[in-house]
Protein backbone atom coordinates (compact mmCIF):
# COMPACT_ATOMS: atom_id res chain seq x y z
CA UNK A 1 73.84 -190.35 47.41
CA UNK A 2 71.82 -188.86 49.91
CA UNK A 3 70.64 -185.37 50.52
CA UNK A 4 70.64 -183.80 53.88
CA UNK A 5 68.21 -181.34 54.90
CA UNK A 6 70.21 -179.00 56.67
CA UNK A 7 69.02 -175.81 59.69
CA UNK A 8 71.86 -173.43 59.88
CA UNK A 9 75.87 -172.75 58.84
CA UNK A 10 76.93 -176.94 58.39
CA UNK A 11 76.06 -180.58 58.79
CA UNK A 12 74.13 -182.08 61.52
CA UNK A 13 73.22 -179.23 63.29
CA UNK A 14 71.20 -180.63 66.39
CA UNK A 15 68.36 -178.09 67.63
CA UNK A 16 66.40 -178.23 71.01
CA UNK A 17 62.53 -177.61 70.74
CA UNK A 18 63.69 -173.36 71.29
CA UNK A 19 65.42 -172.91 68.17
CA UNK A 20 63.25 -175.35 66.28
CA UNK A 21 60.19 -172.90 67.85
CA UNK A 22 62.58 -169.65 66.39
CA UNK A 23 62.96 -171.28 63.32
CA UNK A 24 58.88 -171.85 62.58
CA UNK A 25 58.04 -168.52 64.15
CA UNK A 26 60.41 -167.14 61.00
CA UNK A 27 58.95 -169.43 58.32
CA UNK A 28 55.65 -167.91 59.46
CA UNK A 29 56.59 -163.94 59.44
CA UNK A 30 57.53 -164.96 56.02
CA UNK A 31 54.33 -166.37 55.23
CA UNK A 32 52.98 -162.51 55.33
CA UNK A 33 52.39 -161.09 51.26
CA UNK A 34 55.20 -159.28 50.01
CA UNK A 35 52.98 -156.82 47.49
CA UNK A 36 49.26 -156.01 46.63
CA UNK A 37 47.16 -158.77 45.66
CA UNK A 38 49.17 -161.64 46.49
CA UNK A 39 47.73 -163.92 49.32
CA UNK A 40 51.01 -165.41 50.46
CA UNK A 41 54.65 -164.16 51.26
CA UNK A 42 57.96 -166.35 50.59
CA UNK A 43 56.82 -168.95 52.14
CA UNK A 44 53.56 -170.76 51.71
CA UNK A 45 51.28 -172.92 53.88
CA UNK A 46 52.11 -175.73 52.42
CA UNK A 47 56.06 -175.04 52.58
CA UNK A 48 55.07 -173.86 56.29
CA UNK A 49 53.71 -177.35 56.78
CA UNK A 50 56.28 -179.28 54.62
CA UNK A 51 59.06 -177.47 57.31
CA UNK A 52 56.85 -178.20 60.39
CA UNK A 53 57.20 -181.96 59.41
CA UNK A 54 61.35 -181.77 58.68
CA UNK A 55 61.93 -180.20 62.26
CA UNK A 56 59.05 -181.92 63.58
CA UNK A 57 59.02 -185.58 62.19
CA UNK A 58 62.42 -186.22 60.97
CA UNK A 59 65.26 -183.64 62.04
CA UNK A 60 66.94 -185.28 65.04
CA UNK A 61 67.61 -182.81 68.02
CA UNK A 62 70.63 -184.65 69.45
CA UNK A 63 72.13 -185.37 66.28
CA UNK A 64 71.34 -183.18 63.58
CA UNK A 65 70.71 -185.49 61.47
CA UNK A 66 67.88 -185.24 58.58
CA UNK A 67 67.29 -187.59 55.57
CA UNK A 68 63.75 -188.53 55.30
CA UNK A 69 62.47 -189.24 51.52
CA UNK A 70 60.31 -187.16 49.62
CA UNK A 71 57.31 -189.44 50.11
CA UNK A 72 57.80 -189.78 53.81
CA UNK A 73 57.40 -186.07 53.97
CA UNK A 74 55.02 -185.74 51.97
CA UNK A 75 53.05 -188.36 53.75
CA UNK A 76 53.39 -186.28 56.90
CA UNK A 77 52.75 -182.97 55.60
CA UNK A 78 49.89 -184.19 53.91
CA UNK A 79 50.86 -183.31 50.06
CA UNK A 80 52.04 -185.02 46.99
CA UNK A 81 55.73 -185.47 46.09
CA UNK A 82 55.29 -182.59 43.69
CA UNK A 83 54.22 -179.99 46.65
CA UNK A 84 57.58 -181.42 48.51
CA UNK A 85 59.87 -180.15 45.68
CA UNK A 86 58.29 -177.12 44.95
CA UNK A 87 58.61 -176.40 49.29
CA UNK A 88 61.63 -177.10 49.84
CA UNK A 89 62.77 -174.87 46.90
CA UNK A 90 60.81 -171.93 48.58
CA UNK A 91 62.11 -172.83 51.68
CA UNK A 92 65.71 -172.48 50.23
CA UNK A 93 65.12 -169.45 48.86
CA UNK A 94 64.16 -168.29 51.98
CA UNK A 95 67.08 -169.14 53.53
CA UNK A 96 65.53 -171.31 56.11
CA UNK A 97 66.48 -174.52 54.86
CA UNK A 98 69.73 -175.93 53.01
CA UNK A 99 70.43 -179.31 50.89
CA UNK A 100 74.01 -181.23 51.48
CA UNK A 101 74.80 -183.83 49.08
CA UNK A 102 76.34 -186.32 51.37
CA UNK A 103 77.37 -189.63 50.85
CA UNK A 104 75.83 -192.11 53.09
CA UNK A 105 77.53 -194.72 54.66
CA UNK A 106 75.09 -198.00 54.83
CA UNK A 107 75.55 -200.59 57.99
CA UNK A 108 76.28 -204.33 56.48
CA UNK A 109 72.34 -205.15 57.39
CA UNK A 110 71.10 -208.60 57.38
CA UNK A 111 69.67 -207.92 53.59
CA UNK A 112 73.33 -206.45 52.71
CA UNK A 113 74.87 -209.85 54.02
CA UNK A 114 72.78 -212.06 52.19
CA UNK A 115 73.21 -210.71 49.01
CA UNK A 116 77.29 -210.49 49.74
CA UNK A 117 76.50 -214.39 50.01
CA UNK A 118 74.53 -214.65 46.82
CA UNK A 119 77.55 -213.15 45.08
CA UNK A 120 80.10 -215.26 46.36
CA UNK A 121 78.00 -218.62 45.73
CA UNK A 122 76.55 -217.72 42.32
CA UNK A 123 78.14 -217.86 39.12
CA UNK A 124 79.78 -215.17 37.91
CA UNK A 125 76.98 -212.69 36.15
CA UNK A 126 76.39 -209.15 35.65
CA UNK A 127 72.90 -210.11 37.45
CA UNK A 128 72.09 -210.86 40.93
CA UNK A 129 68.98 -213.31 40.81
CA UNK A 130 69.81 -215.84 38.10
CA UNK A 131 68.17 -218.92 36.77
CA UNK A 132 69.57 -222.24 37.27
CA UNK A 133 70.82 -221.69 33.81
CA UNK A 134 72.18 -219.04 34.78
CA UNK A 135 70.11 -216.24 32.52
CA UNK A 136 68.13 -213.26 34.66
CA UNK A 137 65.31 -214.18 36.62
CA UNK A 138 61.94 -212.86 35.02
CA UNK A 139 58.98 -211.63 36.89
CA UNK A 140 57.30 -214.76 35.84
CA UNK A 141 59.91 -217.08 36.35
CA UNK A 142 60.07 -215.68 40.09
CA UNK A 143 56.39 -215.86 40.99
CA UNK A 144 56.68 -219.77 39.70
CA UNK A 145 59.15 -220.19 42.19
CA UNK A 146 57.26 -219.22 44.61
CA UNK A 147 54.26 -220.47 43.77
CA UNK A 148 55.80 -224.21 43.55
CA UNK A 149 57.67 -223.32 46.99
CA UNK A 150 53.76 -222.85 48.26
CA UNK A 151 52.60 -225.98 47.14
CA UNK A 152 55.86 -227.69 48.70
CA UNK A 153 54.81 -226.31 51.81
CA UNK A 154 51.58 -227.66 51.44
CA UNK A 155 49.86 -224.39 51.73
CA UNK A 156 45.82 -224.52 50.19
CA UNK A 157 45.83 -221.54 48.17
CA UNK A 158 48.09 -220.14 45.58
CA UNK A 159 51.12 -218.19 46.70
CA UNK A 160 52.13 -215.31 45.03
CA UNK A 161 55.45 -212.92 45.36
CA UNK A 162 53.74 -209.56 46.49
CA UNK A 163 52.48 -212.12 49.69
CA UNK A 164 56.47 -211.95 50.49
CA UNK A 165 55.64 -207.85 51.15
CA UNK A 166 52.53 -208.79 53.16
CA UNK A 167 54.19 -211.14 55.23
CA UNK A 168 57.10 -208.40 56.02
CA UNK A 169 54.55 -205.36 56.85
CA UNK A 170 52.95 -208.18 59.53
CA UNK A 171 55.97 -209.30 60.70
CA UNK A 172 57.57 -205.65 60.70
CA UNK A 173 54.01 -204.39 62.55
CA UNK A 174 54.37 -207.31 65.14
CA UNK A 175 57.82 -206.25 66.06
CA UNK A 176 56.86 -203.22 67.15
CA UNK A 177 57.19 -200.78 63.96
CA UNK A 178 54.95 -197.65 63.86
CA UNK A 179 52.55 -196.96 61.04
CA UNK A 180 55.06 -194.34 59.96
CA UNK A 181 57.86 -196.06 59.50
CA UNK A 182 56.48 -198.84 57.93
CA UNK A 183 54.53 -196.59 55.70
CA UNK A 184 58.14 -195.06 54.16
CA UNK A 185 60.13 -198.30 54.42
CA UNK A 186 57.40 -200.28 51.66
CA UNK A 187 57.00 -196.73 50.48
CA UNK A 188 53.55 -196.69 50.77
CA UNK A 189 52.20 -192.99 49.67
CA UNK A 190 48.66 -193.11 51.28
CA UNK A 191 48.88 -194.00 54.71
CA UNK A 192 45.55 -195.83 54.69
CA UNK A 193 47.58 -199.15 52.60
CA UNK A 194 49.77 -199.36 55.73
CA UNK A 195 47.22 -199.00 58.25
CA UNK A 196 46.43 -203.01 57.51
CA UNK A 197 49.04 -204.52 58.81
CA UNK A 198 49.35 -202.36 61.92
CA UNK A 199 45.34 -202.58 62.99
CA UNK A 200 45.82 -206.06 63.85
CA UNK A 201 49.16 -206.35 65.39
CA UNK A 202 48.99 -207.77 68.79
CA UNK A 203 51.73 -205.23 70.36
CA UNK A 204 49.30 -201.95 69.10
CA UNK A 205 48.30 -200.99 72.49
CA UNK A 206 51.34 -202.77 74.76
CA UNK A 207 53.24 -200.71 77.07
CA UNK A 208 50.47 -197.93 76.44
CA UNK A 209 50.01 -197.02 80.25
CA UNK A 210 53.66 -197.40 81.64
């Protein structure tokens, strides 16, 4: 279950750069204080900048479409998960912004497949990764897996499971993949543990002056 942030009367409501531009120029009349001695109205700066990262960074114009997580946003509007909740709350209040609880429909990916075919070719068990016994795999029984799969391979060092992320954030950053996306598919919260795998990618700078 997935919910939709949502700009006006029903679902998917696409939005050229004008009415995304209306939309932030109201957010910020109600960012004036409502009564003596407060500093802020409705909405705060950091709901201000929470919204300027939804219309911004994730709403799609063309579609209408909207379902980034709560760390990607906060990763772009520079806050914590925490300061995401409490924003978006202000920001419904408000009446700027709306949540849908929609049910997502997920393509069969290449992941999706694979475990369809894990399924089918394992014996029956409440579990998905079993043993050759046929018991859950443990943490530790995975990482000896892998580590005898490294020395199989002949490899000179010993190879641990969280390598398996490292080698997808290289291969993910040398197919292309920018730093932001990256950062909220291994759900990285500080942008700076992401940053390592796209610095060295050899397509950084391609196609930079076409």
């Amino acid at each position: 279950m997935a919910r939709q942030k949502v700009f006006g009367p029903g679902i998917n409501v696409p939005l050229d750069r004008n009415a995304k531009a209306r939309i932030a120029t109201l957010a910020r009349a109600l960012m004036r204080a409502t009564g003596k001695g407060k500093a802020y109205g409705a909405v705060t700066a950091k709901a201000y900048a929470v919204l300027q990262a939804l219309l911004w960074s994730f709403h799609n114009a063309a579609s209408g479409a909207c379902f980034p997580s709560y760390e990607a946003i906060a990763a772009a509007a520079g806050c914590c998960r925490a300061t995401v909740c409490t924003a978006i709350k202000a920001l419904e209040d408000a009446g700027i912004l709306s949540w849908c609880q929609r049910l997502v429909r997920v393509r069969e990916s290449g992941q999706v497949r694979v475990l369809r075919r894990l399924q089918r070719e394992s014996p029956k068990s409440e579990y998905v990764f079993v043993s050759e016994r046929g018991a859950p795999f443990s943490a530790a029984g995975f990482a000896k897996m892998v580590e005898r799969a490294g020395e199989a391979a002949g490899l000179k060092f010993k190879a641990h499971p969280h390598m398996l992320r490292h080698a997808c954030g290289y291969a993910l950053a040398n197919a292309g993949h920018d730093t932001r996306s990256l950062q909220a598919y291994l759900g990285h919260r500080n942008i700076q543990h992401t940053v390592r795998y796209t610095e060295l990618s050899p397509a950084r700078f391609k196609d930079f002056w076409r």
